[in-house]
N, C-alpha and C. Protein backbone atom coordinates (compact mmCIF):
# COMPACT_ATOMS: atom_id res chain seq x y z
N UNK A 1 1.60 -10.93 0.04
CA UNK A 1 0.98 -9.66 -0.16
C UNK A 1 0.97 -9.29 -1.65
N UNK A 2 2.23 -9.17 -2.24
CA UNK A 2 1.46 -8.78 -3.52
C UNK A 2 1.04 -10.01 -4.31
N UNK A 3 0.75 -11.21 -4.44
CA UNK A 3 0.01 -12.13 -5.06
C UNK A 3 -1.20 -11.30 -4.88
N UNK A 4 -2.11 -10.74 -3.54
CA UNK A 4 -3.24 -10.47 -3.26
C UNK A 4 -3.33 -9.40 -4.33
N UNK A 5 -2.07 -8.30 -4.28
CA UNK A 5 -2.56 -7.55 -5.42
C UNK A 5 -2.42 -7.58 -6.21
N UNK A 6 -1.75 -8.78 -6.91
CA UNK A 6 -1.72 -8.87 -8.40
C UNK A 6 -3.31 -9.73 -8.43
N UNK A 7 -3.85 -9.78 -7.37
CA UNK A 7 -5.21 -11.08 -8.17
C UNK A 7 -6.05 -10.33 -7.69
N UNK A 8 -6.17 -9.11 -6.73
CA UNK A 8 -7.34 -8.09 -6.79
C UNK A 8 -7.23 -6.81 -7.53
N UNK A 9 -5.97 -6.97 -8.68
CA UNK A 9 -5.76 -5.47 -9.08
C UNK A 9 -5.56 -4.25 -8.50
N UNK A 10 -5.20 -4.31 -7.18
CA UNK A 10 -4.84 -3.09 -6.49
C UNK A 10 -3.51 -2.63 -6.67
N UNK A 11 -3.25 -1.29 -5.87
CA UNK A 11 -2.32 -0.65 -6.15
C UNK A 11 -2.09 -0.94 -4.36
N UNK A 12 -0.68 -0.65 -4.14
CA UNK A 12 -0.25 -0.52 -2.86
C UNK A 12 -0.68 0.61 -2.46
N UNK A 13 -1.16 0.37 -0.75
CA UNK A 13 -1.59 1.32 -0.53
C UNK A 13 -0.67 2.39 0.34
N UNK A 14 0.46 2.06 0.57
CA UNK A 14 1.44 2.65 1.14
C UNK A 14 2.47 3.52 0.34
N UNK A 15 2.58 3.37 -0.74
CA UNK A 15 3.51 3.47 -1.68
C UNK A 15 3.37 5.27 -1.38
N UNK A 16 4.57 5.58 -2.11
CA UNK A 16 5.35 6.89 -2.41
C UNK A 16 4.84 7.43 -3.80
N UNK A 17 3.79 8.06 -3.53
CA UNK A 17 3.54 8.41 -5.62
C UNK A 17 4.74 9.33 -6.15
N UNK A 18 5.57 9.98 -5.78
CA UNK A 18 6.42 10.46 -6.42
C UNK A 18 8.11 9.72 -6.49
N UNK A 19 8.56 8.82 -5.96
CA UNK A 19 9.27 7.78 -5.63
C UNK A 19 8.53 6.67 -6.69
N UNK A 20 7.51 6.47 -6.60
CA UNK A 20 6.34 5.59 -7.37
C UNK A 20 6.83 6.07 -9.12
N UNK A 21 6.81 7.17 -8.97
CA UNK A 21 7.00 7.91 -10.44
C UNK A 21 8.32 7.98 -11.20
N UNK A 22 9.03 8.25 -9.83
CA UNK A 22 10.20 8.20 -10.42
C UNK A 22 10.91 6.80 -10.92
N UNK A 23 10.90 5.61 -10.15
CA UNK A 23 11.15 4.57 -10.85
C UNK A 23 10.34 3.78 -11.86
N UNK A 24 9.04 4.26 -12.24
CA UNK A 24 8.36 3.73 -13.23
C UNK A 24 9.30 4.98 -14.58
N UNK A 25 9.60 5.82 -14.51
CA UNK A 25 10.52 6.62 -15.08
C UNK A 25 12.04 5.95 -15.45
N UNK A 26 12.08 5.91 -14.33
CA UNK A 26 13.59 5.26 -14.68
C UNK A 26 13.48 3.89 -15.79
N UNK A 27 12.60 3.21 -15.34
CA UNK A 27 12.70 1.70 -16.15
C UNK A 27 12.02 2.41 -17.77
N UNK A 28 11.26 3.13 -17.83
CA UNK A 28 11.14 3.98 -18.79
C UNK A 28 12.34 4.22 -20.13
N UNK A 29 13.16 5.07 -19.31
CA UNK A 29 14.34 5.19 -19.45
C UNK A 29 15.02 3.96 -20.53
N UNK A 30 14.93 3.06 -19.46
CA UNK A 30 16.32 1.93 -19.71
C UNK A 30 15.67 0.82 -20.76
N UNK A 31 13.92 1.11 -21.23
CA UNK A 31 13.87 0.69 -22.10
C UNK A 31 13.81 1.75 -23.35
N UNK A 32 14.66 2.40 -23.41
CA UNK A 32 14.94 3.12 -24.31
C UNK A 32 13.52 4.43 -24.95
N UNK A 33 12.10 4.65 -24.18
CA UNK A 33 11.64 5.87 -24.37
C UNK A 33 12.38 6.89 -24.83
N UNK A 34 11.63 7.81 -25.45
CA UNK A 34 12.42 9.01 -25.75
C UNK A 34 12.14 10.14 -24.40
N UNK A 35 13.25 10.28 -23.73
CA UNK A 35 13.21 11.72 -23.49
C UNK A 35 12.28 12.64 -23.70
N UNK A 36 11.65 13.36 -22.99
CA UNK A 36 10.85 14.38 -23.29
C UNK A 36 11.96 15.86 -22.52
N UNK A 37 12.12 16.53 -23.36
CA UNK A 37 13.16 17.98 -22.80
C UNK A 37 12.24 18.86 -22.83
N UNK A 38 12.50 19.54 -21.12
CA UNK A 38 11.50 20.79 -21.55
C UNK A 38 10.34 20.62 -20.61
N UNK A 39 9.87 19.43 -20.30
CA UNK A 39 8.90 19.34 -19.50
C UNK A 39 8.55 18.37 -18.44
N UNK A 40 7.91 18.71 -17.51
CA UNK A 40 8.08 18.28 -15.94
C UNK A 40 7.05 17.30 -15.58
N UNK A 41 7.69 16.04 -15.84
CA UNK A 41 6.58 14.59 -15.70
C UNK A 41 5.95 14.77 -13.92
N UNK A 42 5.13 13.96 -14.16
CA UNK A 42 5.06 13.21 -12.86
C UNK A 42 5.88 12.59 -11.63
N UNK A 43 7.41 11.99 -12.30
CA UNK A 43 8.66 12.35 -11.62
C UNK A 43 9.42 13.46 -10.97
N UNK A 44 8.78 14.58 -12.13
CA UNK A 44 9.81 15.43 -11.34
C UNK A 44 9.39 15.91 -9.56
N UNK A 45 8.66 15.92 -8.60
CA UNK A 45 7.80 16.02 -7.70
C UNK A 45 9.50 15.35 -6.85
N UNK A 46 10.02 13.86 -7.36
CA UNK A 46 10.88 13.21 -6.24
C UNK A 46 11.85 14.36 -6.47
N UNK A 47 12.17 14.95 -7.14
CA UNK A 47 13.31 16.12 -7.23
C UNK A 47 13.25 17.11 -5.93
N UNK A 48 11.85 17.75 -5.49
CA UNK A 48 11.72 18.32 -4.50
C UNK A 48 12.25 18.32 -3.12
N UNK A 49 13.17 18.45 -2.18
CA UNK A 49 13.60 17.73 -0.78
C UNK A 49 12.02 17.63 -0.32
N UNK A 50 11.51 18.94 -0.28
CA UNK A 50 10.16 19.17 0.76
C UNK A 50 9.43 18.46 0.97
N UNK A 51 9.06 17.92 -1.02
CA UNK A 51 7.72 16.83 -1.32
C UNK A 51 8.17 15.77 -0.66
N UNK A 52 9.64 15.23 -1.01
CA UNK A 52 10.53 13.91 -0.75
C UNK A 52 10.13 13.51 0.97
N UNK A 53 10.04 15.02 1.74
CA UNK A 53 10.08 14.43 2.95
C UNK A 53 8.93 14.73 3.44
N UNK A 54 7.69 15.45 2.65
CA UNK A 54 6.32 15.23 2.76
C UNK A 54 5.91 13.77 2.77
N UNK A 55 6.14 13.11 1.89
CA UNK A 55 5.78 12.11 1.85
C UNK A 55 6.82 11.10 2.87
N UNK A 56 8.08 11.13 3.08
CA UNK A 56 8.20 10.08 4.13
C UNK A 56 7.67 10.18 5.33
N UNK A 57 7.40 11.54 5.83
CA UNK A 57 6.17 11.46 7.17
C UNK A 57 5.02 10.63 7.07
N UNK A 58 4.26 10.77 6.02
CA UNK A 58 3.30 10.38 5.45
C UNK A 58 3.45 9.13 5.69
N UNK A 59 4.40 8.63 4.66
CA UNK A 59 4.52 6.84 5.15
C UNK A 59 4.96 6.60 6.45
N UNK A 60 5.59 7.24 7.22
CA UNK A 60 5.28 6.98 8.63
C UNK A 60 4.50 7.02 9.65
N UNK A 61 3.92 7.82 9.37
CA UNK A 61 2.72 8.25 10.23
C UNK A 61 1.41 6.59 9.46
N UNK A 62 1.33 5.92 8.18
CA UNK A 62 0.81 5.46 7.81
C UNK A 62 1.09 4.02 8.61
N UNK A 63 2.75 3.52 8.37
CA UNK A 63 3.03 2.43 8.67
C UNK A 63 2.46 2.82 10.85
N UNK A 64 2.75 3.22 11.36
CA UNK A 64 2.49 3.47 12.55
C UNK A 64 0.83 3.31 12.59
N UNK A 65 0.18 3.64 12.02
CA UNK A 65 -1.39 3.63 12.12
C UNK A 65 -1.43 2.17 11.93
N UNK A 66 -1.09 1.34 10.76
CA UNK A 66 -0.93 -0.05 10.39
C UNK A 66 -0.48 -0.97 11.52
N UNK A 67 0.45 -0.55 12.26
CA UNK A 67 1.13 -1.56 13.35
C UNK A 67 0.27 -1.16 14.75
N UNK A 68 -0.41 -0.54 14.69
CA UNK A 68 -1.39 0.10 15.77
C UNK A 68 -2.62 -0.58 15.47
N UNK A 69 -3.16 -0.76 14.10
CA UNK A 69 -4.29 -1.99 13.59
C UNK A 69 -3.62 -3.08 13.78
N UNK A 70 -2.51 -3.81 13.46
CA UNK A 70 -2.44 -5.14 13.57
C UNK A 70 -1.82 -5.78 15.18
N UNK A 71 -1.65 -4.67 15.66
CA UNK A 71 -1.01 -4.90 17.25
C UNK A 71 -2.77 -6.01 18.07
N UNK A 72 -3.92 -5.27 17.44
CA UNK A 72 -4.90 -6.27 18.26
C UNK A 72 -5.53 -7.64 17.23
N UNK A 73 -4.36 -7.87 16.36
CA UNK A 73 -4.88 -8.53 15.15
C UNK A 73 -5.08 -9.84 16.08
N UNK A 74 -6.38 -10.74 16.16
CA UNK A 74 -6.52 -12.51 16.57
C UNK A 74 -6.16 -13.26 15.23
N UNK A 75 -4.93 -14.31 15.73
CA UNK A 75 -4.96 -14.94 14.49
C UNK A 75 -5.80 -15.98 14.28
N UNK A 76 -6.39 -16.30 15.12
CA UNK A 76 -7.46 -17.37 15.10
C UNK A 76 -8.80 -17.14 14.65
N UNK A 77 -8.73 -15.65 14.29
CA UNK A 77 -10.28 -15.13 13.46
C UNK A 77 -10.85 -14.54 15.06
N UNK A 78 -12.39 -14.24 14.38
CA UNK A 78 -13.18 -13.48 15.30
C UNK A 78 -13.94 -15.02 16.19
N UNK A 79 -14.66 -14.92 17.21
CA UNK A 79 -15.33 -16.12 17.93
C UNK A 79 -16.35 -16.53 17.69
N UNK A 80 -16.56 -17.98 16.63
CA UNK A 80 -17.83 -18.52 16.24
C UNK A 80 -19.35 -18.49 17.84
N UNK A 81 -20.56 -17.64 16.98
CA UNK A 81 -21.38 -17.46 17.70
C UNK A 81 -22.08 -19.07 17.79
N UNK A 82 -22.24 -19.25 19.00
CA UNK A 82 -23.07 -20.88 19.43
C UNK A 82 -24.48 -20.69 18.98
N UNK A 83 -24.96 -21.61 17.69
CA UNK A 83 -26.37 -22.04 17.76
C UNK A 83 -27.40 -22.54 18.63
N UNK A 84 -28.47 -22.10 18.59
CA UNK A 84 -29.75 -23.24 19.68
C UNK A 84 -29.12 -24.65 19.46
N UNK A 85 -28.84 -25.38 18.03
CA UNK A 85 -28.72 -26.22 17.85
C UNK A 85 -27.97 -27.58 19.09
N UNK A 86 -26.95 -26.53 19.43
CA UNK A 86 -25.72 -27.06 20.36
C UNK A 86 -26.85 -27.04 21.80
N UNK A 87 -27.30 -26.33 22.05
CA UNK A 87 -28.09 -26.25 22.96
C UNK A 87 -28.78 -27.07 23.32
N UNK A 88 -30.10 -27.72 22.32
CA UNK A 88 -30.80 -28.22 22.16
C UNK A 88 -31.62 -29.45 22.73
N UNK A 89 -32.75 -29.14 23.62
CA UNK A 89 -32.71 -30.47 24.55
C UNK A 89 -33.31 -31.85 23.29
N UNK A 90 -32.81 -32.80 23.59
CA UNK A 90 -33.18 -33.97 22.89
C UNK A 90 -34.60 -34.88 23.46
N UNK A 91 -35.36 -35.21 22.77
CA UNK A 91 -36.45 -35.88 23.86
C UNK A 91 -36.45 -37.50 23.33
């Protein structure tokens, strides 16, 4: 899975944008950024309980929709349609 999105450039589509924020923050951090005091990034949102558990419904209610699509997944693909060809009387 993520090979696919590192070679189609996508973003996960499940992900937590404020959880999302906060650890792109943190590694932030630990490469030594400066601090900003005083003002309320894009991180601050995981600080919230409410947002925090806005969004884990969210990803549940998401992953549940997902396992509800792949519950009728065929792994053998969809069923090649038969040509006249196969048909075909020979004379």
């Amino acid at each position: 899975m993520i090979w696919h999105l590192l070679m189609k450039g996508e973003s996960y589509a499940w992900a937590r944008p404020s959880l999302h924020a906060k650890k792109l923050r943190d590694v932030e951090l630990k490469a030594e950024s400066k601090a900003v005091r005083g003002q309320k990034g894009a991180a601050h949102a995981y600080n919230i309980k409410s947002h925090r558990e806005e969004e884990r419904r969210w990803v549940e209610q998401a992953e549940g929709a997902y396992a509800r699509f792949v519950a009728g997944w065929n792994p053998r693909g969809p069923r090649k349609a038969r040509t006249d060809a196969a048909n075909e009387v020979r004379r």
